[in-house]
Protein backbone atom coordinates (compact mmCIF):
# COMPACT_ATOMS: atom_id res chain seq x y z
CA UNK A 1 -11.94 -38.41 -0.70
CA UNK A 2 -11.89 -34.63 -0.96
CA UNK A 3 -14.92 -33.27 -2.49
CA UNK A 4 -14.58 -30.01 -4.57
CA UNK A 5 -16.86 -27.00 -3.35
CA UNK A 6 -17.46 -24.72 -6.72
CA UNK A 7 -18.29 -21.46 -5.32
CA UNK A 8 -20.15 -18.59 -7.53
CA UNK A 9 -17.47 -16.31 -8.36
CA UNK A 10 -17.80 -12.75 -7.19
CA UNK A 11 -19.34 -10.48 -9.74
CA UNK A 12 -16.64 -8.15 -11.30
CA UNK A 13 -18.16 -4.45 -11.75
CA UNK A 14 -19.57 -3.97 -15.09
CA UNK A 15 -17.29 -2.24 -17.80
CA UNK A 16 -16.90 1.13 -18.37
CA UNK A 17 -17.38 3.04 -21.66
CA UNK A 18 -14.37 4.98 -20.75
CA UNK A 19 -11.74 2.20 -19.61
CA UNK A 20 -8.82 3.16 -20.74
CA UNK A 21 -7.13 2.03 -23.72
CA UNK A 22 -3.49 1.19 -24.49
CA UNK A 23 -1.34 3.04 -27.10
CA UNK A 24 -1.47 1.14 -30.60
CA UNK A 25 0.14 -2.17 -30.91
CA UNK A 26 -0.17 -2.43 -26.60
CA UNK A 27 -2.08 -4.05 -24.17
CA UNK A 28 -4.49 -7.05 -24.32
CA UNK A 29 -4.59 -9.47 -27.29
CA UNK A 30 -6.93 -12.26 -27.12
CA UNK A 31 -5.46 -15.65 -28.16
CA UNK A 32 -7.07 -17.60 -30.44
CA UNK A 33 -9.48 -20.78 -30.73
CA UNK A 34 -10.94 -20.29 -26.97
CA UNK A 35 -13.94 -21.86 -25.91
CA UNK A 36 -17.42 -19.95 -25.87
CA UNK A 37 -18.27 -18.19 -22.83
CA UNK A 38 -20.25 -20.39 -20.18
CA UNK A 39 -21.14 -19.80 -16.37
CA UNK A 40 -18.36 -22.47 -15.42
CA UNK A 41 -15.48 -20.32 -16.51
CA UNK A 42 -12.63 -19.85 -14.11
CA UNK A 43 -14.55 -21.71 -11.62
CA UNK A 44 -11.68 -24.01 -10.34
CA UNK A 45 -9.98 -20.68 -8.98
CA UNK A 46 -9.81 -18.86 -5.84
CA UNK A 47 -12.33 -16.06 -5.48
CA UNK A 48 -9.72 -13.25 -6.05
CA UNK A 49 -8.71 -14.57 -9.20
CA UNK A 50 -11.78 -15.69 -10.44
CA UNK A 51 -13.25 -11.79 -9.71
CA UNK A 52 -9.60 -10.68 -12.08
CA UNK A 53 -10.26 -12.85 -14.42
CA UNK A 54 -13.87 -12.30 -15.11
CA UNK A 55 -12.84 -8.78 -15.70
CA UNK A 56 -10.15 -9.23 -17.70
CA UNK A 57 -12.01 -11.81 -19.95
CA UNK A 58 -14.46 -8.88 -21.29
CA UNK A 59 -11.70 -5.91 -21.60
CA UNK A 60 -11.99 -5.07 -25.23
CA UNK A 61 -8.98 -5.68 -27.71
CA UNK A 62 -5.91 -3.15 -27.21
CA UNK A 63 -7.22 -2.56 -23.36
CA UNK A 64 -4.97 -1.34 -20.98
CA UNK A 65 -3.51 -4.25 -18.66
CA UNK A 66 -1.30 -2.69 -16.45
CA UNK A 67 -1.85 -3.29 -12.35
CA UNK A 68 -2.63 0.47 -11.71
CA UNK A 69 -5.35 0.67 -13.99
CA UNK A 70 -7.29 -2.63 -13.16
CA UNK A 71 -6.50 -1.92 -9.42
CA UNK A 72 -8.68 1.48 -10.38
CA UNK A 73 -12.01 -0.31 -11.93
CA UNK A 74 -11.54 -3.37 -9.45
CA UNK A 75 -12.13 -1.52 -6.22
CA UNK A 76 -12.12 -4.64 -4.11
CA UNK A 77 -8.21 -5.64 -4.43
CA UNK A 78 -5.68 -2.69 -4.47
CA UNK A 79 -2.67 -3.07 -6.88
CA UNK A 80 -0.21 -5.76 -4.30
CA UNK A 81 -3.89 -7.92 -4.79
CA UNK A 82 -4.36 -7.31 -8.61
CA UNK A 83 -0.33 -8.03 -9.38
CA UNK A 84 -0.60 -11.61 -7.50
CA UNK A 85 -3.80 -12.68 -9.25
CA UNK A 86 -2.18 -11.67 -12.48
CA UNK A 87 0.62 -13.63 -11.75
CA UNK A 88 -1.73 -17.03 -10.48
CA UNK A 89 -3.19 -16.59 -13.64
CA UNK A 90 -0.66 -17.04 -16.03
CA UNK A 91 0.30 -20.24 -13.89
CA UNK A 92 -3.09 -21.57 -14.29
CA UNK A 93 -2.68 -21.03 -17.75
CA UNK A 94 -4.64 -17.63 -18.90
CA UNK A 95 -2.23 -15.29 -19.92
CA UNK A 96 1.13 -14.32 -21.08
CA UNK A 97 3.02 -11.30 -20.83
CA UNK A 98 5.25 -10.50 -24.28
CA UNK A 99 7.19 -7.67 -25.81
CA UNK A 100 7.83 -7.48 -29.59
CA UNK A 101 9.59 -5.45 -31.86
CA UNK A 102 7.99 -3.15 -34.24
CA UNK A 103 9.71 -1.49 -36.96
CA UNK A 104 13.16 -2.36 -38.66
CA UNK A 105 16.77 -0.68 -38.58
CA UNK A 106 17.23 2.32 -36.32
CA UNK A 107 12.86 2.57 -36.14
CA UNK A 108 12.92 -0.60 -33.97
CA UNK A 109 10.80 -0.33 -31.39
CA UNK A 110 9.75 -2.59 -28.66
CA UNK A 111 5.93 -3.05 -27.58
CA UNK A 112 4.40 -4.87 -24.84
CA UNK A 113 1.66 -6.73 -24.82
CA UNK A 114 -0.80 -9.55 -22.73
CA UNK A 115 -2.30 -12.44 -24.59
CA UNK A 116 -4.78 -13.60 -22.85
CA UNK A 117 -6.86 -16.94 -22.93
CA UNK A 118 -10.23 -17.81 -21.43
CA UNK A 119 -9.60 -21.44 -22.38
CA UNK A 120 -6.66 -22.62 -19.99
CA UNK A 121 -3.39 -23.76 -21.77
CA UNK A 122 -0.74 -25.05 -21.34
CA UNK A 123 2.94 -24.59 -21.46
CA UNK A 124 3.54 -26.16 -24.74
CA UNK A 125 0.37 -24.76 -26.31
CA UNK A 126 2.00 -21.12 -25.54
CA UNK A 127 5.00 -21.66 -26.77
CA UNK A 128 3.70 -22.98 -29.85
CA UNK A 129 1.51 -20.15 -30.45
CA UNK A 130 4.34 -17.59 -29.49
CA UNK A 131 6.77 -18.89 -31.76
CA UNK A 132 4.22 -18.71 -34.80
CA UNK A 133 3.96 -15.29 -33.24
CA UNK A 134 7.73 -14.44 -33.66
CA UNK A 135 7.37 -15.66 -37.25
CA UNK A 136 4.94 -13.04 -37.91
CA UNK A 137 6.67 -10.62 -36.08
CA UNK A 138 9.53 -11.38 -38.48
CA UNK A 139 7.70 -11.71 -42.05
CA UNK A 140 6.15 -7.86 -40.83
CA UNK A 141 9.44 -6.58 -40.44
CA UNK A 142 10.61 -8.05 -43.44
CA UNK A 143 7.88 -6.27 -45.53
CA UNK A 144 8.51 -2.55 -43.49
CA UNK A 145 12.29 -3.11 -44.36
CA UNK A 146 11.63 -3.33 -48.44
CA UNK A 147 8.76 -0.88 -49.60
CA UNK A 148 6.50 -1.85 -52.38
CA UNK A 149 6.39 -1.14 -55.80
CA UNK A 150 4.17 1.66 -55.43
CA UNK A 151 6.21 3.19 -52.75
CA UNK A 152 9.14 3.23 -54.59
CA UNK A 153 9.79 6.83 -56.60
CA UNK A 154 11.41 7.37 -59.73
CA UNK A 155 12.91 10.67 -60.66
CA UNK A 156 11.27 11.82 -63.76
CA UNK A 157 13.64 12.94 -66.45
CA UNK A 158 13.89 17.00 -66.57
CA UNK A 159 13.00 18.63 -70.64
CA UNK A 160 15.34 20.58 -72.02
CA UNK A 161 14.45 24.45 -71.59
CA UNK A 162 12.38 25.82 -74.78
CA UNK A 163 14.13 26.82 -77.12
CA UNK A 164 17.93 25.54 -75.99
CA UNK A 165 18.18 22.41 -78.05
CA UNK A 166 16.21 23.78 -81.25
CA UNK A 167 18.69 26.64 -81.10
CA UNK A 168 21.67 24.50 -81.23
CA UNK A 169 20.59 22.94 -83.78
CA UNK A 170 19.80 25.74 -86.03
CA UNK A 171 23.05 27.62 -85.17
CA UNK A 172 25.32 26.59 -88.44
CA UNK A 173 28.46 24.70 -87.35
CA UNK A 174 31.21 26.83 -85.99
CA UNK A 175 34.12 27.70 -88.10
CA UNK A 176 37.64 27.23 -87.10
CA UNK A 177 38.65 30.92 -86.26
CA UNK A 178 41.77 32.17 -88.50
CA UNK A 179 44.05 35.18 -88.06
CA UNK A 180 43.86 37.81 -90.61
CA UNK A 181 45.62 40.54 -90.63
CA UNK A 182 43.54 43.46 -91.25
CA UNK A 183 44.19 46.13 -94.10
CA UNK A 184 44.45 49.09 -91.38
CA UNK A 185 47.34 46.14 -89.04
CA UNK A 186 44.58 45.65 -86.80
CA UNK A 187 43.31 42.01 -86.23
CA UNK A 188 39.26 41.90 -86.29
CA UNK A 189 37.49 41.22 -83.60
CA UNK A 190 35.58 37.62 -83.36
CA UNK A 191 32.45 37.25 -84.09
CA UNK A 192 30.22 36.47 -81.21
CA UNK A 193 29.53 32.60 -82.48
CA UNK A 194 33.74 32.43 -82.27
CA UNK A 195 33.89 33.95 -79.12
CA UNK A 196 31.36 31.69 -77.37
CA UNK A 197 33.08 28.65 -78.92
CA UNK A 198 36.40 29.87 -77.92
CA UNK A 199 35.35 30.28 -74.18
CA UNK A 200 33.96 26.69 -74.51
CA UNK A 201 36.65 24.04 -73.60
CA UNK A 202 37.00 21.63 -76.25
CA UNK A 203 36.13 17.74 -75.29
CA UNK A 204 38.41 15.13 -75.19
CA UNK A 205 38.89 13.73 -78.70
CA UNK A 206 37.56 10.04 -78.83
CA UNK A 207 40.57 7.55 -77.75
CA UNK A 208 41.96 9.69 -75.34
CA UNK A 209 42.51 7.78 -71.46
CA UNK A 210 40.90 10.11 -68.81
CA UNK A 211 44.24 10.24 -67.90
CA UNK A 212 45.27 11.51 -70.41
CA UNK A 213 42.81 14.52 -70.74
CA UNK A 214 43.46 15.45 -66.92
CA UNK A 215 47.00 15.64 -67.82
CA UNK A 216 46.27 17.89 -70.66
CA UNK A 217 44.13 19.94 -68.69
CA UNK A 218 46.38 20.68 -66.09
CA UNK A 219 47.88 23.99 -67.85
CA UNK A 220 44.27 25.38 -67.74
CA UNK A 221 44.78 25.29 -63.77
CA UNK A 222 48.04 26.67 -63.62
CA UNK A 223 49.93 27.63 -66.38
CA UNK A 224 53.07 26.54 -64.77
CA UNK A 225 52.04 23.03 -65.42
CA UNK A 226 51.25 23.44 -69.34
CA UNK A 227 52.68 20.02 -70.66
CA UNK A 228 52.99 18.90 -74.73
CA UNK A 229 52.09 16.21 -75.77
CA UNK A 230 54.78 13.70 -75.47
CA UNK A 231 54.78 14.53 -71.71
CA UNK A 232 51.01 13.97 -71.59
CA UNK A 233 51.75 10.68 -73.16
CA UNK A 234 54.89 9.76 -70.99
CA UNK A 235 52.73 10.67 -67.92
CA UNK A 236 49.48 8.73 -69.12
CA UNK A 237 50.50 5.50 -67.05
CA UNK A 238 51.39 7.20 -64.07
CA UNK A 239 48.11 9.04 -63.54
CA UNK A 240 45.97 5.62 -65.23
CA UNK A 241 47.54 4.09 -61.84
CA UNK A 242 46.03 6.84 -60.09
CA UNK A 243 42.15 6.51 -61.47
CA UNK A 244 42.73 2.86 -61.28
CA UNK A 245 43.17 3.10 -57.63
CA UNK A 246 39.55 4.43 -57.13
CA UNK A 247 40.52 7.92 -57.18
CA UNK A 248 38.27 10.55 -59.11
CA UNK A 249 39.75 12.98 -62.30
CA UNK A 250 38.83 15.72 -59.80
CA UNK A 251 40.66 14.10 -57.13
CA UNK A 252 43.77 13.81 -58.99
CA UNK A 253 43.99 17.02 -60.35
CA UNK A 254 43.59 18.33 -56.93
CA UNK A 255 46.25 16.08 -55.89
CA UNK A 256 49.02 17.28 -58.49
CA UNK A 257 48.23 21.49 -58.39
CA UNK A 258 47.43 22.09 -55.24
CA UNK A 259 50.41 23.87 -53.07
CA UNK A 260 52.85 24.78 -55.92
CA UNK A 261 55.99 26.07 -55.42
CA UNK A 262 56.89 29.91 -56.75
CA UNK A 263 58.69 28.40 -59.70
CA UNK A 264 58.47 25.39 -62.15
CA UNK A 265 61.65 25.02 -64.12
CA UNK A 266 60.22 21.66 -65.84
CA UNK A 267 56.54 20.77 -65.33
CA UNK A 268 56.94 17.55 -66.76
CA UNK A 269 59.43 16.12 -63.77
CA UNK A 270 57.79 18.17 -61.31
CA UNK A 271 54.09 16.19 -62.27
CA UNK A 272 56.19 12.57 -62.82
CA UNK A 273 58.12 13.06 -58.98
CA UNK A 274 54.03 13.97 -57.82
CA UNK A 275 52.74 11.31 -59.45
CA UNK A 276 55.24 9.08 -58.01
CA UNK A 277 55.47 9.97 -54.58
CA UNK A 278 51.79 10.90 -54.13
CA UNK A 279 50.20 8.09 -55.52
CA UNK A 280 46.90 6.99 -53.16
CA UNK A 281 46.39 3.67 -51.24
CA UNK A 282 44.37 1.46 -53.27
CA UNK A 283 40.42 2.47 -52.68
CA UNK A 284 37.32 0.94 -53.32
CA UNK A 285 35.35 2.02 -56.29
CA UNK A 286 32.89 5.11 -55.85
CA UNK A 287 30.12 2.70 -56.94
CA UNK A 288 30.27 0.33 -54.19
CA UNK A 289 27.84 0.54 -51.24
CA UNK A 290 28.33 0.20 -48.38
CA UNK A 291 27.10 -3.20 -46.63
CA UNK A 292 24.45 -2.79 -44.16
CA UNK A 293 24.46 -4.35 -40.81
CA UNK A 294 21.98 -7.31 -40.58
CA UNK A 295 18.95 -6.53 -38.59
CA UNK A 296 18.88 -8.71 -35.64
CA UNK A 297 16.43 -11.44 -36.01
CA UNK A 298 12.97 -10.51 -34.22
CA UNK A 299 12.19 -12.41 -31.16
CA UNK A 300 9.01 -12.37 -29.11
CA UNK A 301 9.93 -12.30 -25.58
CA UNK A 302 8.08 -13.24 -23.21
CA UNK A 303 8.16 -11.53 -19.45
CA UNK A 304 7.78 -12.74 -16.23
CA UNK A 305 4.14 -11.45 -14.84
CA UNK A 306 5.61 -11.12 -11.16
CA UNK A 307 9.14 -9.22 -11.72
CA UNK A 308 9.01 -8.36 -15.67
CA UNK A 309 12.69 -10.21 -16.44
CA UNK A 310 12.10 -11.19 -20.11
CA UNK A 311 13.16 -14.44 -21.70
CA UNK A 312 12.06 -17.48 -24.96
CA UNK A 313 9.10 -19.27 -23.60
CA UNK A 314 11.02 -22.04 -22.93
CA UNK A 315 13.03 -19.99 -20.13
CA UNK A 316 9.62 -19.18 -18.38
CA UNK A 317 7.05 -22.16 -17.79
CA UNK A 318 3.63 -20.79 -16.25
CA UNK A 319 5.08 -17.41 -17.61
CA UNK A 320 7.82 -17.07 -14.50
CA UNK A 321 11.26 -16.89 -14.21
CA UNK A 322 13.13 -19.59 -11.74
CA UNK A 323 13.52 -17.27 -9.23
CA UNK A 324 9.64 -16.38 -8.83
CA UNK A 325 8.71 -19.57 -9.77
CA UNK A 326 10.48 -20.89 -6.64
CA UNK A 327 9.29 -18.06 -4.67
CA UNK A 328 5.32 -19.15 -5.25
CA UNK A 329 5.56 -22.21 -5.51
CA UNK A 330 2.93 -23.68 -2.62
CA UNK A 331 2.75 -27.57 -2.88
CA UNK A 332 2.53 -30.45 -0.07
CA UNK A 333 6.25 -30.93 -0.32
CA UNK A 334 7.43 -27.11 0.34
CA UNK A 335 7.12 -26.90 4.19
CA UNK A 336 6.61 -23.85 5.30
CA UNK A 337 9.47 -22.19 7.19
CA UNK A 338 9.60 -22.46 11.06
CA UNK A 339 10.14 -19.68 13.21
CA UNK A 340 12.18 -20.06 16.19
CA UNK A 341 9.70 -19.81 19.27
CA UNK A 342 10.27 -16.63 21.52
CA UNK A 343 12.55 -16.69 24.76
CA UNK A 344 10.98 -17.34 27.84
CA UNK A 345 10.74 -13.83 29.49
CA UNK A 346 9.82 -15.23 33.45
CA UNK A 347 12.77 -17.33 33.16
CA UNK A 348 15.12 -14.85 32.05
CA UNK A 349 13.79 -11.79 34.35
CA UNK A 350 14.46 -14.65 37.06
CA UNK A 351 17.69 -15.53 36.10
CA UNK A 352 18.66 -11.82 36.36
CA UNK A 353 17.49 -11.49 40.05
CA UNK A 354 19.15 -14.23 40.80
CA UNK A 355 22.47 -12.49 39.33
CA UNK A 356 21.67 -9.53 41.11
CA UNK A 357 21.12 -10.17 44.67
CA UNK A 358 24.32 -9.70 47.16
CA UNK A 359 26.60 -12.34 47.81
């Protein structure tokens, strides 16, 4: 029977006060209910990865974990050394490499990170614990997407200027203006009251379509287009098409006076041939918003610690893809590969002489 020799594991060089730290929401995150620290930790692994991972057990939280910076406070392994024991130490169990997104919409980013365990797990323990890790990931992203209450700002409503609205109401009601003719055949001039209410437009009487009033309004745009009436009200279905289409009251009455020809014998069937042969595609209303794309559900992925090629947990037992898994793989049943043994030089060089000599 085999008997296990439990070597004292070689001391890892004490940590620095200025190790280098990874950017927020990077490098090492410890996972949780490990066991308490004890003189038999790691001690079932090789010396290399036993010196790795009694370094890596006291990094702080957020410490860097790349290869280039351990290989540079582990002076006894270069980085080839460091990446290997990394990668015999997620099979045995101790850590996970992961990237996550942070953010939501077009602030997605992606952040990479090593969860490490003293206690040893294994596969279905880390898969467990990474998908209540995705579900986190998600319920974060959920909350960054829709701001709270007291993020949320509401336009205050603007006063009226001093003095505007306690003006209009003071000013007595205007008085229809009427055409006298003066003693000397001169008409007076309004009064300033008149002229400010004649420069006003007057609003649309109540009952009138919007239709309607553009049509009415059109002779203020051009005077070719000055309609009565009856031809505002023989026109009022043709342009209610219009509006109900999606179209704006600006839209339309940029539709029907823009390029005009040099003369308008009858506005009325110049407007009803516009109006027919112009009218717009139907359009969605101006209120509707526009749908936004779903944000991809957030998935933590986890990345193989010899090559990086990310994948679900499930995809990577040990925390390898197939390929490397294959590749290190180093049990009783993998024979080693043979190499063919080397020619036998004398017996060659012999051969030649032979060849050689005269006949």
């Amino acid at each position: 029977m085999a008997t296990q020799h439990i070597s004292s594991a070689l001391q890892p060089p004490a940590l620095s006060d200025a190790y280098p730290m990874a950017n927020p929401g990077y490098g090492k995150r410890s996972a949780p209910d490990q066991l308490p620290r004890s003189a038999k930790d790691f001690a079932l692994l090789p010396t290399r990865e036993r010196y790795v991972a009694g370094f890596v057990d006291h990094l702080p939280e957020g410490a860097s974990m790349s290869v280039k910076q351990l290989a540079k406070q582990l002076p006894l392994y270069g980085q080839q050394a460091i990446s290997t024991a990394l990668t015999a130490l997620s099979v045995a169990g101790h850590l996970r490499r992961v990237r996550c997104p942070v953010g939501a919409g077009e602030e997605t980013r992606w952040v990479f990170r090593t969860f490490w365990s003293r206690t040893a797990r294994d596969n279905e323990w880390w898969n467990t614990f990474l998908a209540a890790e995705t579900a986190s990931t998600q319920a974060a992203n959920t909350d960054m997407a829709v701001p709270p209450p007291s993020a949320r700002t509401e336009v205050p409503s603007m006063p009226a200027p001093v003095g505007v609205d306690d003006q209009r109401h003071l000013e007595p009601p205007a008085v229809p203006q009427q055409r006298h003719t003066h003693p000397t055949g001169t008409t007076p001039q309004p009064s300033s009251a008149l002229a400010r209410e004649a420069a006003t437009p007057p609003t649309a009487e109540p009952g009138l379509s919007p239709a309607y009033v553009a049509l009415a309004r059109l002779g203020r745009e051009n005077h070719r287009l000055a309609l009565s009436a009856d031809d505002c009200a023989a026109l009022e279905p043709r342009a209610a098409e219009w509006l109900a289409r999606g179209v704006s009251v600006d839209y339309l009455t940029t539709a029907l006076t823009a390029g005009l020809p040099a003369e308008i014998n009858s506005p009325v069937g110049f407007l009803r041939r516009r109006l027919t042969t112009k009218l717009p595609p139907h359009l969605p209303p101006a209120t509707t918003t526009r749908p936004t794309p779903a944000t991809p559900a957030a998935r933590v992925l986890v990345e193989c610690t010899e090559c990086g090629t990310p994948g679900p947990s499930e995809a990577l037992p040990d925390g390898l893809c197939r390929p490397c898994r294959e590749t290190c793989a180093t049990g009783p049943g993998d024979p080693s590969p043979t190499l063919p043994a080397p020619p036998d030089i004398k017996t060659h060089m012999a051969n030649l002489r032979n060849l050689l000599k005269p006949v």
